[in-house]
Protein backbone atom coordinates (compact mmCIF):
# COMPACT_ATOMS: atom_id res chain seq x y z
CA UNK A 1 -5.93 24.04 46.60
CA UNK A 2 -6.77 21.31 43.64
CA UNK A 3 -5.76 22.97 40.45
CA UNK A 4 -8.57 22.75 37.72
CA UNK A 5 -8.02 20.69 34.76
CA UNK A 6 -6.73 22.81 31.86
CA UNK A 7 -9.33 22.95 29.03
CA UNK A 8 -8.24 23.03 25.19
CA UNK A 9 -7.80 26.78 24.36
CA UNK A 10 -11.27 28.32 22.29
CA UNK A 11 -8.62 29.24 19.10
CA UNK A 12 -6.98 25.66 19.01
CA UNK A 13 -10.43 24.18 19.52
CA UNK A 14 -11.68 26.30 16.36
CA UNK A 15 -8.89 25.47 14.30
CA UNK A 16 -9.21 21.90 15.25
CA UNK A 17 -13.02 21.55 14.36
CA UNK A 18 -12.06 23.95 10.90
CA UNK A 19 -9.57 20.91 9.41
CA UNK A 20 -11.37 17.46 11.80
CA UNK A 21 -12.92 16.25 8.68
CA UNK A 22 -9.82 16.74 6.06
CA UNK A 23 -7.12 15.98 8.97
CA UNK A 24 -9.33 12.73 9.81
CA UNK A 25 -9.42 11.36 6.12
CA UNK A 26 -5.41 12.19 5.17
CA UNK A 27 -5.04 9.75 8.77
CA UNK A 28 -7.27 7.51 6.48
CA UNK A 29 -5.10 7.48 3.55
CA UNK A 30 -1.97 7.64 5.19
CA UNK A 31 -2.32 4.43 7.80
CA UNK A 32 -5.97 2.77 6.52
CA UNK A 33 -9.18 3.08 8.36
CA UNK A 34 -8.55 1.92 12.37
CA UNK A 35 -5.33 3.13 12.57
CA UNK A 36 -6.34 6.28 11.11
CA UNK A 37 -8.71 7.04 13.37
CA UNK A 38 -5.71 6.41 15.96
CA UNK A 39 -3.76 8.47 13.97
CA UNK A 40 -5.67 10.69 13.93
CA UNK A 41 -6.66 10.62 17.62
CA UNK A 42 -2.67 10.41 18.64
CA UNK A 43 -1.90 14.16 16.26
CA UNK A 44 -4.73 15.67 17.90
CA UNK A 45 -3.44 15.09 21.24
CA UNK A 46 0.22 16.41 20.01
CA UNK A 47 -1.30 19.62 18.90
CA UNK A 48 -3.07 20.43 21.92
CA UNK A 49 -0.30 19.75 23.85
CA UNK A 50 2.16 21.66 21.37
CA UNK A 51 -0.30 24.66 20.14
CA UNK A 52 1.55 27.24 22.30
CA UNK A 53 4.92 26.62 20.05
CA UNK A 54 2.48 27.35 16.80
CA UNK A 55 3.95 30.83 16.04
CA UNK A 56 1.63 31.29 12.62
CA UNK A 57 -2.15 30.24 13.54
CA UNK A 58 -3.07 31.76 9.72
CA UNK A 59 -0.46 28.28 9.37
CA UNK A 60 -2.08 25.41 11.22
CA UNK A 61 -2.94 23.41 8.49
CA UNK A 62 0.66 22.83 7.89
CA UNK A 63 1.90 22.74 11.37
CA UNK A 64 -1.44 20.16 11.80
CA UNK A 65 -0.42 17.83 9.13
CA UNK A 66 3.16 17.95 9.52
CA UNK A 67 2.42 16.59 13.68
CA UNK A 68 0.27 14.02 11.09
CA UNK A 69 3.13 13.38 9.09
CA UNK A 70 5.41 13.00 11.59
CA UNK A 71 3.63 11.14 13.92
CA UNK A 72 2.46 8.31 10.77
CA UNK A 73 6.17 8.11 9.98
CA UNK A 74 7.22 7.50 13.08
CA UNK A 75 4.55 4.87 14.24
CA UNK A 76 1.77 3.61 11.93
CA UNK A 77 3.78 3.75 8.11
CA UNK A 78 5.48 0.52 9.32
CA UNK A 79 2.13 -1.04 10.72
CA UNK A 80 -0.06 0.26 7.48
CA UNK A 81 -2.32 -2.60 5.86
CA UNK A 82 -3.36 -3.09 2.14
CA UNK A 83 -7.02 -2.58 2.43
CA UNK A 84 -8.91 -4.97 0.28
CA UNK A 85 -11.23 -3.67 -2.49
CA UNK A 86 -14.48 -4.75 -0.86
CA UNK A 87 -12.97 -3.42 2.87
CA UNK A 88 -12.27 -0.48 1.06
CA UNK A 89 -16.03 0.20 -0.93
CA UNK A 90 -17.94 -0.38 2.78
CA UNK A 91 -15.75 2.40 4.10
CA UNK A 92 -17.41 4.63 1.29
CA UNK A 93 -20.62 2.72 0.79
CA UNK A 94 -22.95 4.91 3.09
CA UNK A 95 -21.55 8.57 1.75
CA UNK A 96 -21.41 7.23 -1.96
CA UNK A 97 -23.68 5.27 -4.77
CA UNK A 98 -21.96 1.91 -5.54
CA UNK A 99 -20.31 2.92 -8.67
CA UNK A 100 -18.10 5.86 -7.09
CA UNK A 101 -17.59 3.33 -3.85
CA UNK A 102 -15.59 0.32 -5.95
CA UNK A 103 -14.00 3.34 -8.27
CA UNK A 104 -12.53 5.13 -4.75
CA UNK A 105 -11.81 1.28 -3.78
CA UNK A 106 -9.86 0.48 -7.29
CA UNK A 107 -8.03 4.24 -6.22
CA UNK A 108 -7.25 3.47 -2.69
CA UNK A 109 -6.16 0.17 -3.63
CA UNK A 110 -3.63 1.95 -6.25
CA UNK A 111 -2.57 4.32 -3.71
CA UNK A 112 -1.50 1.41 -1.51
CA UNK A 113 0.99 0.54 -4.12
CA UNK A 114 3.09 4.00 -4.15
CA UNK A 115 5.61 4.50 -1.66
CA UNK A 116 4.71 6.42 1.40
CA UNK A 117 6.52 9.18 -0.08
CA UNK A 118 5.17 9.76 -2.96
CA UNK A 119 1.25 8.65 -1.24
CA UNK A 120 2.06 11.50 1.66
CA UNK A 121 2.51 13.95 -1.58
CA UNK A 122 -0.47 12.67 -3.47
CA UNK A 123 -2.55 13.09 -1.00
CA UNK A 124 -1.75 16.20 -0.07
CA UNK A 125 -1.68 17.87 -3.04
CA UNK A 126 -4.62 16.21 -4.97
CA UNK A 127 -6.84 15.40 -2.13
CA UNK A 128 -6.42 17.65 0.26
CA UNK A 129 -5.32 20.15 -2.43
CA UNK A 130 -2.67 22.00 -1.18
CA UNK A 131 -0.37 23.59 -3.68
CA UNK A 132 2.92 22.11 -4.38
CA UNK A 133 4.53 24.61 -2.49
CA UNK A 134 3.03 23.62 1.12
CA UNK A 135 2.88 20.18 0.15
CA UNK A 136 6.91 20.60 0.31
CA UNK A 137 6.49 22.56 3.46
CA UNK A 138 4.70 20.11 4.88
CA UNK A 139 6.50 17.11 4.29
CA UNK A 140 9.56 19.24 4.73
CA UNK A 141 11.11 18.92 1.68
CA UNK A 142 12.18 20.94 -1.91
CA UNK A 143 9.72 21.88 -4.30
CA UNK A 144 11.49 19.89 -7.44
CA UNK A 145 11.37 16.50 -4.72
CA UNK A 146 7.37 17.01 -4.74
CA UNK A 147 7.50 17.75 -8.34
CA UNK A 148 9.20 14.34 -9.07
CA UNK A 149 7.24 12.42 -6.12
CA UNK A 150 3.82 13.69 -8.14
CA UNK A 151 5.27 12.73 -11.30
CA UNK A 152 6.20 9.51 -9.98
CA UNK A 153 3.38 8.41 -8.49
CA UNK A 154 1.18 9.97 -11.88
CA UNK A 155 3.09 7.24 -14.02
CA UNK A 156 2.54 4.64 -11.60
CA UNK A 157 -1.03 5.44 -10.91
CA UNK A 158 -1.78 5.94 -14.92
CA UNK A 159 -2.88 2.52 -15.79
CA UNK A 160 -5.54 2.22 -13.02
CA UNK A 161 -7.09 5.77 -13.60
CA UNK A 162 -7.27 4.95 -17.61
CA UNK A 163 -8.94 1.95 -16.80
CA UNK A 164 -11.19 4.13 -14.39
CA UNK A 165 -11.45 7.14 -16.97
CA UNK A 166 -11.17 5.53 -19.96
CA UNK A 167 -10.53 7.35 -22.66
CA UNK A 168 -11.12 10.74 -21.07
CA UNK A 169 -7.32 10.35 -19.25
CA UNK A 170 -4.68 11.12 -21.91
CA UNK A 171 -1.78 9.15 -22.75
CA UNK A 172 1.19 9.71 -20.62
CA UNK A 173 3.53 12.41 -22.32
CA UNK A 174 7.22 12.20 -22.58
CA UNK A 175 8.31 15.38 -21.10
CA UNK A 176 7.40 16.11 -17.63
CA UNK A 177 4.39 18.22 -16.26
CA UNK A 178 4.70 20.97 -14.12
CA UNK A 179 2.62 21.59 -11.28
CA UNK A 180 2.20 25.03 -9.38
C-alpha cells in the first residue's frame, strides 16, 4: 500500500506562520534580498525536518534562528553581496515613504560594513529585539561576547546614525554601555 505523504505537523506549522515575517527579514539582513529568501526557504525546510528534536516549543524562536544562523554561516555568509543604496531603498520603497526608504538604505548599507558577527548580534538584538541574553543563546555564545559584539558594532555604526539622527544621537561615551 502507497504510504501518504507526511504533512507539516499543525504546531510546527503555527509556530512557523507566528515568526515567517521576522525569520524572513533576519534571512534579509543576514545574506541580502535573493539569497535571503533562499535562506530563508533552506531553514524552513531544516526545521520541518528537525521539529521532532525541538524539546522546548515555548523556545522556537531560538531553536528557529539558530537553524538560520547556522545554516547562513555555513552557506550564504561567504556568498553575501553589498547591496547598493538605491537596490537597497526599492526593497523598502512600497512598505515605506521615500525618506525612511534611503535612511533604512544608508542603515543597511552600514550594516554591510560590520562583521558577520557582530551584524548576526545587531540584528538580533535591535531588530528582532531579543534580549542580550538569547541573542547569546542563539548565536551560541557568552553574554560579555554579545556585550562587546554590540558595543563594537555601536562605535562602528555611530558616524552613519549621527549623520541619520543628527543631533538627537549623543556623542559616543568613554566607558562602555551595558545592555540587559
Amino acid at each position: 500500500m502507497p504510504t501518504q505523504p507526511e504533512t507539516m505537523p499543525a504546531k510546527l506549522e503555527a509556530l512557523l506562520g507566528e515568526h515567517f515575517a521576522d525569520a524572513a527579514r533576519l534571512c534579509r539582513f543576514l545574506a541580502g534580498d535573493d539569497a535571503g529568501r533562499e535562506l530563508h526557504a533552506d531553514a524552513t525546510a531544516l526545521a520541518a525536518l528537525h521539529f521532532s528534536q525541538l524539546r522546548k516549543p515555548e523556545r522556537f524562536r531560538q531553536w528557529f534562528y539558530a537553524i538560520i544562523r547556522n545554516r547562513w554561516r555555513t552557506t550564504y555568509s561567504r556568498r553575501r553581496a553589498t547591496i547598493q543604496l538605491d537596490d537597497a531603498a526599492l526593497l523598502y520603497a512600497s512598505d515605506s515613504s521615500p525618506e525612511q526608504a534611503m535612511e533604512i538604505a544608508l542603515v543597511d548599507s552600514a550594516l554591510a560594513k560590520l562583521t558577520e558577527n557582530e551584524r548576526a548580534a545587531v540584528v538580533l538584538h535591535y531588530i528582532e529585539d531579543m534580549p542580550v541574553e538569547e541573542v547569546a543563546r542563539v548565536l551560541g555564545i557568552s553574554r560579555p561576547a554579545v556585550k562587546t559584539r554590540l558595543h563594537r558594532a555601536r562605535r562602528k555604526l555611530a558616524p552613519i546614525m549621527r549623520m541619520l539622527m543628527g543631533d538627537a544621537l549623543p556623542a559616543p561615551a568613554g566607558g562602555t554601555t551595558h545592555e540587559n
